[in-house]
C-alpha atoms as a PDB file:
ATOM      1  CA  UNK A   1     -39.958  -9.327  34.499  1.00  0.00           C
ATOM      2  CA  UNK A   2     -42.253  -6.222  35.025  1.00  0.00           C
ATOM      3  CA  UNK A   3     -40.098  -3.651  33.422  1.00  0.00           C
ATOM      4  CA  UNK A   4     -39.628  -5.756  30.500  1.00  0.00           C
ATOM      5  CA  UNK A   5     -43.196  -5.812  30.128  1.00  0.00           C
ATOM      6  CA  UNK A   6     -43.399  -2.236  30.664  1.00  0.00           C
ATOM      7  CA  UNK A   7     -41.013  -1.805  27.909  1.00  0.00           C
ATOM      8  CA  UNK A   8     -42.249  -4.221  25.393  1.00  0.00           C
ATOM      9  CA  UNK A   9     -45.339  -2.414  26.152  1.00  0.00           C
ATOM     10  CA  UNK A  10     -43.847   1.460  25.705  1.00  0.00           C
ATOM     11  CA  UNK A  11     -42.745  -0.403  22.640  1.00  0.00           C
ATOM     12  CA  UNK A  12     -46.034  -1.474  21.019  1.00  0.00           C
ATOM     13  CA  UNK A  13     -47.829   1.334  21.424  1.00  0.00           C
ATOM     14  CA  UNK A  14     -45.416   4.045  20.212  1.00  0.00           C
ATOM     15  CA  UNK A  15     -45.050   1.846  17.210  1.00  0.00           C
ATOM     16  CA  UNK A  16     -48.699   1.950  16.618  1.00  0.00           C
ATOM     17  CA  UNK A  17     -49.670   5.723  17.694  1.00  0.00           C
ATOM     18  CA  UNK A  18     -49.311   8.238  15.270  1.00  0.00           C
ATOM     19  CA  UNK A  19     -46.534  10.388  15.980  1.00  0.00           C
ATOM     20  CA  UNK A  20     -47.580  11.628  19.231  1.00  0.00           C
ATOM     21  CA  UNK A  21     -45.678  11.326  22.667  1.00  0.00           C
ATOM     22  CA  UNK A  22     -47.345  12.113  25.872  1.00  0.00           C
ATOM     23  CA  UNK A  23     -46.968  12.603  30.046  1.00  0.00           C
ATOM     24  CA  UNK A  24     -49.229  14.057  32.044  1.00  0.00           C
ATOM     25  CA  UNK A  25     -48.197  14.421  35.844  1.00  0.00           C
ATOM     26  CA  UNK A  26     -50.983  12.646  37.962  1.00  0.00           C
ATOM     27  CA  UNK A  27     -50.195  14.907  41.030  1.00  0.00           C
ATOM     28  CA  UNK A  28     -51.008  17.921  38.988  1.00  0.00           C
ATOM     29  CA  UNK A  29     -53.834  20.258  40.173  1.00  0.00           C
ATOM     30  CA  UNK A  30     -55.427  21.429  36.836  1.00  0.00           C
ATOM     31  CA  UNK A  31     -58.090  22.962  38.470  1.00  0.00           C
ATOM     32  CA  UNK A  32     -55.172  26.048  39.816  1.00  0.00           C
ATOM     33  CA  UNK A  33     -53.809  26.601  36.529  1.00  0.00           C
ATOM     34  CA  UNK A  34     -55.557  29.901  34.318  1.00  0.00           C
ATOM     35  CA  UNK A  35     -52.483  31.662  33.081  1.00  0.00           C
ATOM     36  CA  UNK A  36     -49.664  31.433  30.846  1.00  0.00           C
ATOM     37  CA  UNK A  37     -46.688  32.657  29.603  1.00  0.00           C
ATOM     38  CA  UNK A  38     -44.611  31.193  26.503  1.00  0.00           C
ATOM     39  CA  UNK A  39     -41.045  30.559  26.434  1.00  0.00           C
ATOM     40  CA  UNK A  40     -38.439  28.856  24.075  1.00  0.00           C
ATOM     41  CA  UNK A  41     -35.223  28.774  26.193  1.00  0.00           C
ATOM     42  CA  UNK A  42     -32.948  27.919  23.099  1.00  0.00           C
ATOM     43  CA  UNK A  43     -33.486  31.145  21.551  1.00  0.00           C
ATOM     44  CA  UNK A  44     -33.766  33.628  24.071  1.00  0.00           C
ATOM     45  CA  UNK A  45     -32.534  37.087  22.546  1.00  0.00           C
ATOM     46  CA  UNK A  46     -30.852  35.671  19.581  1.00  0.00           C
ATOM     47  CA  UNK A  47     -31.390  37.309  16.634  1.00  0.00           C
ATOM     48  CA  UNK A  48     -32.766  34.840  14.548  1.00  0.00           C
ATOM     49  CA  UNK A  49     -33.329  34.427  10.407  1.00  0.00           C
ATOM     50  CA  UNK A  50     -36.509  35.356   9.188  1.00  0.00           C
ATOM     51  CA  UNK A  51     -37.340  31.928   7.588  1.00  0.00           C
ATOM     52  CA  UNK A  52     -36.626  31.092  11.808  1.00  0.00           C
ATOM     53  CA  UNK A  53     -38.583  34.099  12.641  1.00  0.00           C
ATOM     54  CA  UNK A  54     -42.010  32.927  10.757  1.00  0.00           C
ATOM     55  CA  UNK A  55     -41.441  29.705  11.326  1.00  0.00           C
ATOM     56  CA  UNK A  56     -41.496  30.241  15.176  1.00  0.00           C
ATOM     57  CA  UNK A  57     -44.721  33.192  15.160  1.00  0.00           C
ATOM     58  CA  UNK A  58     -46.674  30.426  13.057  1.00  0.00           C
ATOM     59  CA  UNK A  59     -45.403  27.897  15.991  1.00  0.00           C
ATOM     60  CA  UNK A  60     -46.600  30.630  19.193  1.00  0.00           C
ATOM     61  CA  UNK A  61     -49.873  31.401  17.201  1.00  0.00           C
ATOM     62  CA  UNK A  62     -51.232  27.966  16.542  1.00  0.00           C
ATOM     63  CA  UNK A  63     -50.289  27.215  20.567  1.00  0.00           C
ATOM     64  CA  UNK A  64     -52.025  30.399  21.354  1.00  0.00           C
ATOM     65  CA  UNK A  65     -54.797  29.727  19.981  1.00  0.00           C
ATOM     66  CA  UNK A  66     -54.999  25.766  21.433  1.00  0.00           C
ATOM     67  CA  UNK A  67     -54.117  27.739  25.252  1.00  0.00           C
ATOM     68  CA  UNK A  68     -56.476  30.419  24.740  1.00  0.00           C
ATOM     69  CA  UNK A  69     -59.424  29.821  21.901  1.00  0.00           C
ATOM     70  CA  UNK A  70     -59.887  26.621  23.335  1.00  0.00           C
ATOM     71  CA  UNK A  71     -58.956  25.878  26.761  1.00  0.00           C
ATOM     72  CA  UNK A  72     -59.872  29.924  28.016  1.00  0.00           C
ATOM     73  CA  UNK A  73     -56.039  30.350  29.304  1.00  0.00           C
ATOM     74  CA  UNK A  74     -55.188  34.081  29.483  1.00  0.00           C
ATOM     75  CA  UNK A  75     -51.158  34.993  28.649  1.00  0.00           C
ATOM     76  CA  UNK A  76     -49.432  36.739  31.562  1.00  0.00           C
ATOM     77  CA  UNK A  77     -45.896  37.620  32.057  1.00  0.00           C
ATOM     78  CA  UNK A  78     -46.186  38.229  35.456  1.00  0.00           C
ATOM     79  CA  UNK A  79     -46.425  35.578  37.930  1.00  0.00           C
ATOM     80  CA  UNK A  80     -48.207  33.222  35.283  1.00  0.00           C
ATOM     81  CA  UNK A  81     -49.252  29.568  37.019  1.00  0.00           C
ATOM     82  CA  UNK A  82     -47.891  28.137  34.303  1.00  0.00           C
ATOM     83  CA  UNK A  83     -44.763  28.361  31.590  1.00  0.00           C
ATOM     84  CA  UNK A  84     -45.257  26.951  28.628  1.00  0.00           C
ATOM     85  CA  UNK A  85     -41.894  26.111  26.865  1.00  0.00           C
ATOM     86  CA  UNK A  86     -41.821  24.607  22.910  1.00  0.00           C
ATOM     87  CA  UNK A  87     -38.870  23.686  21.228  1.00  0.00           C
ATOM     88  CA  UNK A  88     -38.334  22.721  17.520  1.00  0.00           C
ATOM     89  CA  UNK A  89     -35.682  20.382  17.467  1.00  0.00           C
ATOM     90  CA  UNK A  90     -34.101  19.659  14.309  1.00  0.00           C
ATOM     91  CA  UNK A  91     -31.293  17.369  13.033  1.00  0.00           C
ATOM     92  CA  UNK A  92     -30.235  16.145   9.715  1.00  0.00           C
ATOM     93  CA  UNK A  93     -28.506  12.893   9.013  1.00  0.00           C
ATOM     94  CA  UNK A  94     -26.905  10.682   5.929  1.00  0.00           C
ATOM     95  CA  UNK A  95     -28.211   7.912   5.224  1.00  0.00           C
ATOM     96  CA  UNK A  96     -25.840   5.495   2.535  1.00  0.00           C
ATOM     97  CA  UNK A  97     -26.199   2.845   1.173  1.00  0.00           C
ATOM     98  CA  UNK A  98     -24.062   0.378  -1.246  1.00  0.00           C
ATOM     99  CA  UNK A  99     -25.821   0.128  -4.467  1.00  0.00           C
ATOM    100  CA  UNK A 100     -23.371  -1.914  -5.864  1.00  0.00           C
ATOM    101  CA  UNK A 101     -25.733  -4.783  -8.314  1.00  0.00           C
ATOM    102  CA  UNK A 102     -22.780  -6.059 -10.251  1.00  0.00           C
ATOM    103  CA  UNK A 103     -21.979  -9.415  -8.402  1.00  0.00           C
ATOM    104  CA  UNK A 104     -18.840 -10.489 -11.108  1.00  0.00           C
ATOM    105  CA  UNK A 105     -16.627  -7.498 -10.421  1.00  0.00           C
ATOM    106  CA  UNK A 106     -16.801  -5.959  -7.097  1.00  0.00           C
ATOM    107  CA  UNK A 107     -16.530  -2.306  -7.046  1.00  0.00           C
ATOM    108  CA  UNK A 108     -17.863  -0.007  -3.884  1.00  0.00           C
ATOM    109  CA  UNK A 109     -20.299   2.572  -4.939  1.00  0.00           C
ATOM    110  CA  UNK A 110     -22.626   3.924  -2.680  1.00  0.00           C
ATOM    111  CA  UNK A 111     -25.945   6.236  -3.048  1.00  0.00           C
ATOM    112  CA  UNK A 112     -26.438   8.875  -0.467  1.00  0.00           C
ATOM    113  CA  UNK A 113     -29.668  10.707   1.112  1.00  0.00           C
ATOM    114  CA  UNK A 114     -29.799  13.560   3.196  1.00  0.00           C
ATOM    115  CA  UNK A 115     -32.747  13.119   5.528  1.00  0.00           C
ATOM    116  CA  UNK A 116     -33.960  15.740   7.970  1.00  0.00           C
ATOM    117  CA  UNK A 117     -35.808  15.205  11.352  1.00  0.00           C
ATOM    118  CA  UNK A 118     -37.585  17.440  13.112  1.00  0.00           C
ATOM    119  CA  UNK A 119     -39.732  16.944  16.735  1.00  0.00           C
ATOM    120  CA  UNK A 120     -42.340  19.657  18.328  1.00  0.00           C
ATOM    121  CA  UNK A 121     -41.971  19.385  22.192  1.00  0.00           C
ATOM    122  CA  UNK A 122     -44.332  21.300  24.244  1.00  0.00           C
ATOM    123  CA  UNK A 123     -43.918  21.387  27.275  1.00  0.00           C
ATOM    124  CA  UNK A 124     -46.220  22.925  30.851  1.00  0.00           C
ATOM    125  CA  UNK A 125     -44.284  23.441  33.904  1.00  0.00           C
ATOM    126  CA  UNK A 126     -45.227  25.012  37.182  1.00  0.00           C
ATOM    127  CA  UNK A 127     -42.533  26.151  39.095  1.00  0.00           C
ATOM    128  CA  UNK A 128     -40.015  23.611  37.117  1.00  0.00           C
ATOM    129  CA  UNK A 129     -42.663  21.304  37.819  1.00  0.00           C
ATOM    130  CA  UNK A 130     -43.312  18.751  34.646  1.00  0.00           C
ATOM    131  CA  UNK A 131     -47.223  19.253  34.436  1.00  0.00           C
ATOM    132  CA  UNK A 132     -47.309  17.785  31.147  1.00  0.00           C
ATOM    133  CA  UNK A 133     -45.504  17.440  27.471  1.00  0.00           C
ATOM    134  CA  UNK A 134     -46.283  16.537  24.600  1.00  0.00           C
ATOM    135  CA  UNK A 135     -44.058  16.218  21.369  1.00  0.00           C
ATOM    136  CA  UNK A 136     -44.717  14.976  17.565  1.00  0.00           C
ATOM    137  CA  UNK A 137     -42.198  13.202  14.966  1.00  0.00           C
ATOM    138  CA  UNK A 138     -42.551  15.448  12.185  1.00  0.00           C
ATOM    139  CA  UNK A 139     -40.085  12.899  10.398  1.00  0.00           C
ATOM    140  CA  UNK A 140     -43.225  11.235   9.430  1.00  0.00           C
ATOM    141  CA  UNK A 141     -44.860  13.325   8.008  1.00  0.00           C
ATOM    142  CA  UNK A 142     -45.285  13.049   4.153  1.00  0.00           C
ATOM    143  CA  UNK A 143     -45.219  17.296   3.789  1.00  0.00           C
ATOM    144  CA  UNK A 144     -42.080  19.374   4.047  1.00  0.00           C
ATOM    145  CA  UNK A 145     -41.914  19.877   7.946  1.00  0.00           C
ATOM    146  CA  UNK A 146     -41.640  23.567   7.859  1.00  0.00           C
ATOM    147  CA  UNK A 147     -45.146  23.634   6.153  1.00  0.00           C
ATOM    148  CA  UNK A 148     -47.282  25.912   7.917  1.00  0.00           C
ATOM    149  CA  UNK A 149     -50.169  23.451   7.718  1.00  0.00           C
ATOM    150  CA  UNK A 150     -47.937  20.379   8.765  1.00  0.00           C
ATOM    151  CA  UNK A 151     -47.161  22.110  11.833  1.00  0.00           C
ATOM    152  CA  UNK A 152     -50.249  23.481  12.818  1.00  0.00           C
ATOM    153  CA  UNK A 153     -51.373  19.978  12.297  1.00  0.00           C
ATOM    154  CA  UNK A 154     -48.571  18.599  14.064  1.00  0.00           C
ATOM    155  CA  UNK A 155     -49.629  20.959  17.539  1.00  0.00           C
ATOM    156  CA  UNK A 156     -53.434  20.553  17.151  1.00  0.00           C
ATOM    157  CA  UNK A 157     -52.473  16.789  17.329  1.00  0.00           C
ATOM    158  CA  UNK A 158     -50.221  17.085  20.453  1.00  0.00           C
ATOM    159  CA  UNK A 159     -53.142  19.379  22.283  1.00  0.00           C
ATOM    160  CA  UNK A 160     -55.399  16.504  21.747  1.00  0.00           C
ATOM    161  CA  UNK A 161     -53.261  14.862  24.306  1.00  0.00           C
ATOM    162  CA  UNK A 162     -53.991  18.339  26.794  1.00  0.00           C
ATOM    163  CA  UNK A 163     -57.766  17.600  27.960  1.00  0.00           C
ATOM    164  CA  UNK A 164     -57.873  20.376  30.332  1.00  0.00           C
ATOM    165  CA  UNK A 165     -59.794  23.666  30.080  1.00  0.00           C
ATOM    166  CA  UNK A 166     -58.309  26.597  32.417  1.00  0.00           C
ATOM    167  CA  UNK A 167     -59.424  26.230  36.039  1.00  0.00           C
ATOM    168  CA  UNK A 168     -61.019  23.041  35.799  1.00  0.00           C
ATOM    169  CA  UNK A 169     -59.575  19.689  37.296  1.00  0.00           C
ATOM    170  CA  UNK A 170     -61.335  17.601  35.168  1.00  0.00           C
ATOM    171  CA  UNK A 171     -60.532  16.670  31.747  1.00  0.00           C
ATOM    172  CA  UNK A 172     -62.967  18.122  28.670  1.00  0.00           C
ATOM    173  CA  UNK A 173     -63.208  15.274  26.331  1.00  0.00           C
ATOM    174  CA  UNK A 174     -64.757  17.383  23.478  1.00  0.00           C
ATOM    175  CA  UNK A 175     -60.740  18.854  23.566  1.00  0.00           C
ATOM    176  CA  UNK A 176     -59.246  15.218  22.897  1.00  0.00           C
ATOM    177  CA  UNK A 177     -61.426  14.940  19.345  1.00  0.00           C
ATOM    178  CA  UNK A 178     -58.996  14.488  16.750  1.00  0.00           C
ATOM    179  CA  UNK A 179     -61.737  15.329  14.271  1.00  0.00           C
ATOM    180  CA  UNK A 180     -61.704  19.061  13.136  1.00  0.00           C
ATOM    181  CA  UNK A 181     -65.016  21.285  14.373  1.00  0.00           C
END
């Protein structure tokens, strides 16, 4: 009985939020964290496209500048308290369907749709520790998803969801405004 509730509940509300999926690990000390460093484990030292290329610097620039503009993280790639890891996830799919309006002679034809799908997960882990993550359904979005705006929107949106200011255990709720300063 409880854990349907809990689902039915999981259910309404990511029906009704817009696009943005959240955990934040209640044992998690903010107040230790003040450093960084970025990683995206599916690349690694693949040499990528340069469509790829931009599309990942715009990606690390807009998180940047939510880490370090706003919250006062500082990067470090040695010994940082925290690793940040992002992924762009991206899939496409067919979608058909039988358009077939003559209802005196049957004959199949079918109309098909390529649709693509794309999710931003961040992710903050201390030492493989889930601190928190936060992703966004860029399916839903009305704009091509490789839009630079759409997915600087897309992680300004999932940092609203990141309340926490470096060195501070309390959240900052001027960081969880979804209005723009």
């Amino acid at each position: 009985m409880k854990s349907g509730l809990i689902i039915s509940t999981l259910v309404l509300l990511i029906s009704c939020s817009p696009k943005v999926i959240t955990f934040t690990n209640p044992k998690a000390r903010f107040q230790n964290f003040s450093s960084y460093q970025i990683v995206n484990v599916k690349i690694g030292k693949r040499k990528l496209p340069a469509e790829a290329t931009e599309l990942l610097g715009v990606i690390e620039s807009r998180i940047k500048m939510e880490m370090e503009e706003k919250r006062n993280y500082v990067t470090s790639n040695i010994d940082p308290d925290l690793i940040l890891r992002y992924e762009l996830v991206s899939n496409t799919r067919t979608d058909r369907d039988n358009v077939n309006n003559n209802s005196l002679f049957y004959s199949p034809s079918y109309s098909s749709r390529v649709i693509y799908e794309s999710v931003i997960l961040i992710e903050l882990l201390e030492n493989k520790r889930l601190v928190w993550q936060g992703s966004y359904d860029l399916r839903q979005s009305r704009r091509d998803a490789r839009n630079q705006n759409t997915i600087n929107k897309a992680i300004s949106l999932i940092f609203t969801t990141y309340p926490y200011k470096a060195g501070e255990a309390r959240p900052d709720p001027t960081l969880t405004s979804k209005k723009k300063k």
